[in-house]
Structures are given as C-alpha cells and as structure tokens.
N, C-alpha and C. Protein backbone atom coordinates (compact mmCIF):
# COMPACT_ATOMS: atom_id res chain seq x y z
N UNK A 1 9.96 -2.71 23.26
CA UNK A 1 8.53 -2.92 23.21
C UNK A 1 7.84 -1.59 22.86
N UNK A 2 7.11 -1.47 21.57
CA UNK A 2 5.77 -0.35 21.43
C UNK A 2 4.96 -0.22 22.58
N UNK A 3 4.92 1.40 22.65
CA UNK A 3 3.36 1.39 23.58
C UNK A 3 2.38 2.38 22.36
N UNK A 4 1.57 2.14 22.33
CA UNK A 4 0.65 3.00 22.05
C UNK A 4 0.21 4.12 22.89
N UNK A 5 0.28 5.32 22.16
CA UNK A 5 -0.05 6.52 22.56
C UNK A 5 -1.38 7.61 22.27
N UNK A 6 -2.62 7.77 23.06
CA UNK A 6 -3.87 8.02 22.50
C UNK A 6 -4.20 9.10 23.39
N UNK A 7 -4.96 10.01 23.26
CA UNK A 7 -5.73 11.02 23.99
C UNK A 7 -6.73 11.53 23.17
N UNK A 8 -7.43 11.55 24.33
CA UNK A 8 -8.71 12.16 24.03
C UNK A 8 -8.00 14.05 23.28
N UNK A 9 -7.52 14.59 23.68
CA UNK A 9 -7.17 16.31 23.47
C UNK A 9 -6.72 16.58 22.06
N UNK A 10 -6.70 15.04 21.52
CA UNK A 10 -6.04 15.58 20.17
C UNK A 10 -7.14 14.45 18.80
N UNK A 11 -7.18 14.64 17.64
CA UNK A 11 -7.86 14.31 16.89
C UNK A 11 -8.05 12.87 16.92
N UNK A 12 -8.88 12.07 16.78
CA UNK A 12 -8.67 10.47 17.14
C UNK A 12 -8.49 10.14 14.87
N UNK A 13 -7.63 8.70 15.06
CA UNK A 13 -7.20 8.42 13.62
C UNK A 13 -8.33 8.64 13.09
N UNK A 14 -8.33 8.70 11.71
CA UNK A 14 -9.41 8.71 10.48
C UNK A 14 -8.67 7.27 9.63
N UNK A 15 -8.22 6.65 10.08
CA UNK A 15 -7.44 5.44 9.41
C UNK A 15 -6.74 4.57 10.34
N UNK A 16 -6.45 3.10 9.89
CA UNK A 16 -5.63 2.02 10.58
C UNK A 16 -4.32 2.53 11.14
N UNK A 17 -4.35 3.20 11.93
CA UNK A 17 -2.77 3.73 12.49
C UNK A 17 -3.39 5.17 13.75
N UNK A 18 -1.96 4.47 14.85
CA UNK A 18 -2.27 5.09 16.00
C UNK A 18 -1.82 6.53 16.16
N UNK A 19 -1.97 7.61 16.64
CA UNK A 19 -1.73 9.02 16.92
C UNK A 19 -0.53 9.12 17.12
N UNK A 20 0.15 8.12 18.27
CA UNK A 20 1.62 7.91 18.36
C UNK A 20 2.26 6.68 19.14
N UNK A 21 3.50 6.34 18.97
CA UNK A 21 3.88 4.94 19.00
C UNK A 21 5.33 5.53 19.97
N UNK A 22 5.53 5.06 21.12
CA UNK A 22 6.95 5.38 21.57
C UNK A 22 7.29 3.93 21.33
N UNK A 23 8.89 3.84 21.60
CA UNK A 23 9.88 2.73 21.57
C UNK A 23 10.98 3.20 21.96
N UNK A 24 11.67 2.15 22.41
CA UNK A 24 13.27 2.25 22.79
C UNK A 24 13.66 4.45 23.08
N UNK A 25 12.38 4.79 23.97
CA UNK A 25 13.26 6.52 24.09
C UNK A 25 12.98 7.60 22.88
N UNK A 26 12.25 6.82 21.97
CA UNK A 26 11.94 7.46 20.98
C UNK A 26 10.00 8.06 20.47
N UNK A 27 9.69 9.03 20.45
CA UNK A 27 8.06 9.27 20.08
C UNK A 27 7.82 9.44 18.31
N UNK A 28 7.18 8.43 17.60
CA UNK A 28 6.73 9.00 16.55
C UNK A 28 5.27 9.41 16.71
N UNK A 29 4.75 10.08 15.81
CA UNK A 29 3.53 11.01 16.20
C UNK A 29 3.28 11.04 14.45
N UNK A 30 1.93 10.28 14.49
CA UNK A 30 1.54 10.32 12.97
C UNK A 30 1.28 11.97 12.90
N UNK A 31 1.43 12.11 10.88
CA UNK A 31 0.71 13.36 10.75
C UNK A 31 -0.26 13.63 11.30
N UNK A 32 -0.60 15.11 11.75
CA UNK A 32 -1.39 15.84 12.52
C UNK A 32 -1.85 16.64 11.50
N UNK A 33 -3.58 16.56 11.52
CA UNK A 33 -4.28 17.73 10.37
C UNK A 33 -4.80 18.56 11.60
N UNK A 34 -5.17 19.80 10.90
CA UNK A 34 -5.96 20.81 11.91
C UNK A 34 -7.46 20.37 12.20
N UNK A 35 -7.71 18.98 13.01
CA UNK A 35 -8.75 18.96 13.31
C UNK A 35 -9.02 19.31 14.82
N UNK A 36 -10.39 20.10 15.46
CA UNK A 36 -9.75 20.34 16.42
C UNK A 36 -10.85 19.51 17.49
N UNK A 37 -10.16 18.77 18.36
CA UNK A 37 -10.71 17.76 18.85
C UNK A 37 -12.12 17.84 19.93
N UNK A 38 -12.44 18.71 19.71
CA UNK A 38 -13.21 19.35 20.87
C UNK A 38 -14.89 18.96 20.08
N UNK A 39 -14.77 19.39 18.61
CA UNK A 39 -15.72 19.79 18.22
C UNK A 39 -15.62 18.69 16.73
N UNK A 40 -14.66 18.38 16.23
CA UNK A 40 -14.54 18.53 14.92
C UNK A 40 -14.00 19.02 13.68
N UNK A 41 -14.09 20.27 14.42
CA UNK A 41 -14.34 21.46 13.00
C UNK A 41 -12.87 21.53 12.45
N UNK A 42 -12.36 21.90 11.45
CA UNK A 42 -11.63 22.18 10.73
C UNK A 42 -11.27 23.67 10.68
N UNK A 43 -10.41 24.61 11.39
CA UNK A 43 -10.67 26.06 11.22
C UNK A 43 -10.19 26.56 9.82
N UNK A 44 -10.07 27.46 9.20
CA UNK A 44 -10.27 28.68 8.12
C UNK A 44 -9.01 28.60 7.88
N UNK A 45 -8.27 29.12 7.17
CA UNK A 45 -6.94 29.63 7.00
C UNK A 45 -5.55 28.45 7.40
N UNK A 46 -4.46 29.08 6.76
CA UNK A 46 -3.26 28.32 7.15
C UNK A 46 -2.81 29.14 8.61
N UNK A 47 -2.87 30.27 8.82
CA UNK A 47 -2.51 30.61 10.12
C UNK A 47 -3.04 29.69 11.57
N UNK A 48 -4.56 29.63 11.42
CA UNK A 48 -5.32 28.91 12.40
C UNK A 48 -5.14 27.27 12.11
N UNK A 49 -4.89 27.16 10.53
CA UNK A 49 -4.87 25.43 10.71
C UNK A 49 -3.49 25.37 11.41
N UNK A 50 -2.35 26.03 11.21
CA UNK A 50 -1.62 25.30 11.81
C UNK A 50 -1.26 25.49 13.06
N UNK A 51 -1.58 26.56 13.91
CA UNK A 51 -1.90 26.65 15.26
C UNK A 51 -2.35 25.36 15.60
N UNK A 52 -3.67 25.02 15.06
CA UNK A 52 -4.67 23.93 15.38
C UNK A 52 -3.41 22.31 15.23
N UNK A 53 -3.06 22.46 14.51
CA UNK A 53 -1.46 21.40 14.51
C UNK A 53 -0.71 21.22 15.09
N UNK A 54 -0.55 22.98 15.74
CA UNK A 54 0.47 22.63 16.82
C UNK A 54 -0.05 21.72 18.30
N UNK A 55 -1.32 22.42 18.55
CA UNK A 55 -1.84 22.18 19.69
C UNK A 55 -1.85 20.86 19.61
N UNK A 56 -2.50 19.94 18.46
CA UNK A 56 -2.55 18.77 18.58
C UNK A 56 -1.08 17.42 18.83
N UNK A 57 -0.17 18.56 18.08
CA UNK A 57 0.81 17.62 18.63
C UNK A 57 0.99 18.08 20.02
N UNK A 58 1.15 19.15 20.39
CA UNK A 58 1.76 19.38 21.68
C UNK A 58 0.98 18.12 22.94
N UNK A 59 -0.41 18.24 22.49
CA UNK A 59 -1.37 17.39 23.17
C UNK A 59 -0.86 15.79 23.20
N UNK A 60 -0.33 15.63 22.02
CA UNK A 60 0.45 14.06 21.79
C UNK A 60 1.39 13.81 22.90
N UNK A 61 2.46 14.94 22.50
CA UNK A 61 3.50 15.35 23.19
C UNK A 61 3.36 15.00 24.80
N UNK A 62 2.13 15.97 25.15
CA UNK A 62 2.16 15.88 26.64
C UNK A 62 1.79 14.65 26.98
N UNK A 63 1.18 13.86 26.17
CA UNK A 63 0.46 12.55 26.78
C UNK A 63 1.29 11.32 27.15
N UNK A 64 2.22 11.55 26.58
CA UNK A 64 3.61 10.37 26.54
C UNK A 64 4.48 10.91 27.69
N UNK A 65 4.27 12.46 27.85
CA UNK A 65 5.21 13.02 29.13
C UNK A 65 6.72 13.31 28.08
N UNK A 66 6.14 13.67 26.98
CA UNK A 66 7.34 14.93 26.33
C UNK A 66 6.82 16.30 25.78
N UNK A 67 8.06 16.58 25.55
CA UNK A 67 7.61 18.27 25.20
C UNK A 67 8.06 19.21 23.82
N UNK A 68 7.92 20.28 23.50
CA UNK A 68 8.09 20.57 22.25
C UNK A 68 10.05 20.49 22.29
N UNK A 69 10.55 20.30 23.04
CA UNK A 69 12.15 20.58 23.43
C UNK A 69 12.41 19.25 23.40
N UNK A 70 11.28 18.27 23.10
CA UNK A 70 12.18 16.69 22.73
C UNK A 70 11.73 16.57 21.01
N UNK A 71 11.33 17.35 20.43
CA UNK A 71 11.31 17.04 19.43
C UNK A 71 12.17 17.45 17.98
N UNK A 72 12.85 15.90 17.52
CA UNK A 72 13.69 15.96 16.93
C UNK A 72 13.76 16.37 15.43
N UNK A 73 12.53 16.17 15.10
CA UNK A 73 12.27 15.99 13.28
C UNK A 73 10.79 16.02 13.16
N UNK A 74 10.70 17.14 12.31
CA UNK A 74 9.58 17.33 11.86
C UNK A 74 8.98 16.97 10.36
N UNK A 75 8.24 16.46 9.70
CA UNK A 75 7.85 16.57 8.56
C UNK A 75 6.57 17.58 7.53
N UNK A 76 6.63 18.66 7.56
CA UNK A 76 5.44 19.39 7.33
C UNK A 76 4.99 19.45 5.56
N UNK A 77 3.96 18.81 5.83
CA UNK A 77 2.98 18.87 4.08
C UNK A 77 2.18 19.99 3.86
N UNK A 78 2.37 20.49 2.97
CA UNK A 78 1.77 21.53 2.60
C UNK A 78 0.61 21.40 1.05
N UNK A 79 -0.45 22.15 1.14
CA UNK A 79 -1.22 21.69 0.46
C UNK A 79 -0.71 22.89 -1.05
N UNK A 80 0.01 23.67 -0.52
CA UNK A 80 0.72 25.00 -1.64
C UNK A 80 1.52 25.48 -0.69
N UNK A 81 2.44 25.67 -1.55
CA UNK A 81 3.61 26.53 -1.22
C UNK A 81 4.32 27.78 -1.15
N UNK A 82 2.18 28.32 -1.26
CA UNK A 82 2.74 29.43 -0.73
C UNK A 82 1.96 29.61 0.58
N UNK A 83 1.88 28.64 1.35
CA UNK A 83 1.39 28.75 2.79
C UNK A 83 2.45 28.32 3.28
N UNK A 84 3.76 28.47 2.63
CA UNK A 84 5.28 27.80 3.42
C UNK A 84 5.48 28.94 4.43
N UNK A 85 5.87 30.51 4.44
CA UNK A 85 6.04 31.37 5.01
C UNK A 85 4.75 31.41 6.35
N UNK A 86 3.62 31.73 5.99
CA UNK A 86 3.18 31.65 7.20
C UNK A 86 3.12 30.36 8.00
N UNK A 87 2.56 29.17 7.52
CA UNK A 87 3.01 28.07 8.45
C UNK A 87 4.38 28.14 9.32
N UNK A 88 5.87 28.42 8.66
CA UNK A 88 6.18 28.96 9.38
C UNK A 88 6.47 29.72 10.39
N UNK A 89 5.82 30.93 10.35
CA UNK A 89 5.96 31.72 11.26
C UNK A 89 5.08 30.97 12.52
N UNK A 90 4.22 30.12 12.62
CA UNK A 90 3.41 30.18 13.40
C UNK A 90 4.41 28.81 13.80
N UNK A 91 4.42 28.17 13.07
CA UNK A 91 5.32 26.79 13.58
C UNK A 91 6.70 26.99 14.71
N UNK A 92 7.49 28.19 13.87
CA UNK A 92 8.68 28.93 14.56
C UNK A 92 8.47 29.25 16.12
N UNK A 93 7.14 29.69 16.21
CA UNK A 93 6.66 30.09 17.78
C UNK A 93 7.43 28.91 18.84
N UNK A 94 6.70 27.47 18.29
CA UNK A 94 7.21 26.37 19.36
C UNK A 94 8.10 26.01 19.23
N UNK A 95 9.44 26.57 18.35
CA UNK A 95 10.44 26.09 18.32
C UNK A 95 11.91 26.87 18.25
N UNK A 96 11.20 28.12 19.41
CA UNK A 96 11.64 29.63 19.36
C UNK A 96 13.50 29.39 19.57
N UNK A 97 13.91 27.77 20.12
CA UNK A 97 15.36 27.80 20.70
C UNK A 97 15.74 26.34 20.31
N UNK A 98 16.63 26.12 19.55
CA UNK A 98 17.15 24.68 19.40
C UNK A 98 16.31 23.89 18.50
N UNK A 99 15.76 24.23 17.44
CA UNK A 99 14.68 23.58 16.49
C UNK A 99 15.02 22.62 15.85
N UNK A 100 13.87 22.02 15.88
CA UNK A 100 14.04 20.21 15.40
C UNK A 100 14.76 20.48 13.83
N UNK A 101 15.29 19.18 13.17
CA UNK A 101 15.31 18.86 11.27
C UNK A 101 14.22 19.07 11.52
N UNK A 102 13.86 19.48 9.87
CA UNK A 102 12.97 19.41 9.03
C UNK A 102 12.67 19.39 7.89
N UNK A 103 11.81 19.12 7.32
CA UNK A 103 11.63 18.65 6.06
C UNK A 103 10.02 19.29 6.02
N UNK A 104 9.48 20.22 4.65
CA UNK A 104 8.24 20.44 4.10
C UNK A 104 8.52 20.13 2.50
N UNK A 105 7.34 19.93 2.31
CA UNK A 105 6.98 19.52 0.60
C UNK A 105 5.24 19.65 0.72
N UNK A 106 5.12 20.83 -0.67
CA UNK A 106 3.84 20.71 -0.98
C UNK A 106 3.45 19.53 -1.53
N UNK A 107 2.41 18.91 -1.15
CA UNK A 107 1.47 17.58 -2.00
C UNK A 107 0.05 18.16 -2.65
N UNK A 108 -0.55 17.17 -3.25
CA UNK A 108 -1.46 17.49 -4.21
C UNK A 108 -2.50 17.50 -3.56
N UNK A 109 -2.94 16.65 -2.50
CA UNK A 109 -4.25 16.59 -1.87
C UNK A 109 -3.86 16.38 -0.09
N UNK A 110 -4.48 16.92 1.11
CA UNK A 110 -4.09 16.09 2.49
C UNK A 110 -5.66 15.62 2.49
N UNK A 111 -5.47 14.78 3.89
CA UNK A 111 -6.64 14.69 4.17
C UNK A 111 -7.81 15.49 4.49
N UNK A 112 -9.10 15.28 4.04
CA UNK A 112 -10.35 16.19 4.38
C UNK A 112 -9.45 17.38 3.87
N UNK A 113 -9.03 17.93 2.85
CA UNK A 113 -8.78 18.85 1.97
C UNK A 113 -7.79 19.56 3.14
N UNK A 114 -7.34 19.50 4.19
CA UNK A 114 -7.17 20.77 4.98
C UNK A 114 -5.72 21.32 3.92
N UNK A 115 -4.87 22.54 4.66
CA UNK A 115 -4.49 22.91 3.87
C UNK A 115 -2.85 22.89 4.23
N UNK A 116 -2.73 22.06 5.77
CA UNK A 116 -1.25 21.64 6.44
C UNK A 116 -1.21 20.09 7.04
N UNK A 117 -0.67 19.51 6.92
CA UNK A 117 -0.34 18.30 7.98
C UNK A 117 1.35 18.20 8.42
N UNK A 118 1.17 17.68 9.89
CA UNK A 118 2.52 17.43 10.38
C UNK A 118 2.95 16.52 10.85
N UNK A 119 3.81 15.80 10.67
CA UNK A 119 4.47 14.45 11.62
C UNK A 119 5.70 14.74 12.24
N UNK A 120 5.90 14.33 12.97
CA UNK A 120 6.91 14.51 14.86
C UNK A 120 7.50 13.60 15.10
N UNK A 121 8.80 13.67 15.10
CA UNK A 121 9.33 12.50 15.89
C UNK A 121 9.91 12.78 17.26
N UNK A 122 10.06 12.52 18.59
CA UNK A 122 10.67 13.51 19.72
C UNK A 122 11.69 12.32 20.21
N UNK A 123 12.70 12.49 20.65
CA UNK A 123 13.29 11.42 21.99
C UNK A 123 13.32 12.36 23.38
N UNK A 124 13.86 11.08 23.86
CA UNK A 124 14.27 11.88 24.98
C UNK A 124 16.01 11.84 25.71
C-alpha cells in the first residue's frame, strides 16, 4: 500500500504529483528544485540552490522518519554542466560515507528556470 508523504518544511508540488510516495520499505521523493519553503524565494547561485535541495530533501527525508544514510539513488539535473563540480561538492557534504548511485545529466530547461533539481530514492 502507498502512503503519501507531505510537509509543510519543504516546497509544496507546482504540478499533479506528490513530494513523496513510500511503499513496500521503499521512499521515492519527486525532484526537488531550490525553492525555499519558508518564503518562496529561489536563492542565487548553484552553490546556494543546491544547499536549498539538500535541505528540502532532507526535510522529505525526515518526514517519513528516514535519513540521508537511507538513501539509495539519486538523480541530479543540471541546468549546465558546468555547475557539475560545484553541485557536487556541496551535494558530497550529505553523503560524506557510503554514497547513494547516481546519475546527473544536464537538461535544457528545469522548472521556474532554477539552475539544479534532484530526485531520491531511500529504503530502509
């Protein structure tokens, strides 16, 4: 059985689809843009957007009662590729021991222009 997974701490959808969906032990976690839920705003840069990414998944994360250490697979979009290195570095922070797959690919447009999005999958 799906449960639906929602919090207020992290960006609410901009589209027909929920923030995150557990099943059978498993968390998917739609892409995450750097919106930051407090206010809105969209911050400056790839360093701060994807901080702002992390937090929002972590916020997913905590709401289901998992953590950055259940997450298995990441998918990161990039709006250019040459924001691959620093997104990294900042991404690397939460995943300082035992880091999820992953997969990045620059695309042509994300949503509301930002300049990273991420999707999560965690078990437990």
């Amino acid at each position: 059985m799906k449960k639906i997974i929602h919090t207020d701490h992290a960006p609410k959808a901009i589209g027909p689809y929920s923030q995150a969906i557990e099943v059978n032990g498993m968390l998917f976690i739609s892409g995450q843009i750097p919106v930051n839920p407090e206010n809105g705003e969209i911050p400056e840069g790839i360093d701060a957007q994807t901080e702002q990414v992390m937090k929002n998944i972590g916020a997913i994360l905590k709401e289901a009662g998992y953590g950055f250490e259940n997450v298995v697979k990441s998918t990161c979009l990039l709006s250019d590729m040459a924001n691959f290195k620093a997104m990294n570095e900042i991404y690397g922070k939460y995943y300082a021991v035992n880091p999820p797959a992953r997969a990045a690919f620059a695309v042509k447009t994300l949503p509301l222009n930002v300049l990273v999005e991420i999707e999560t999958i965690a078990a437990r």
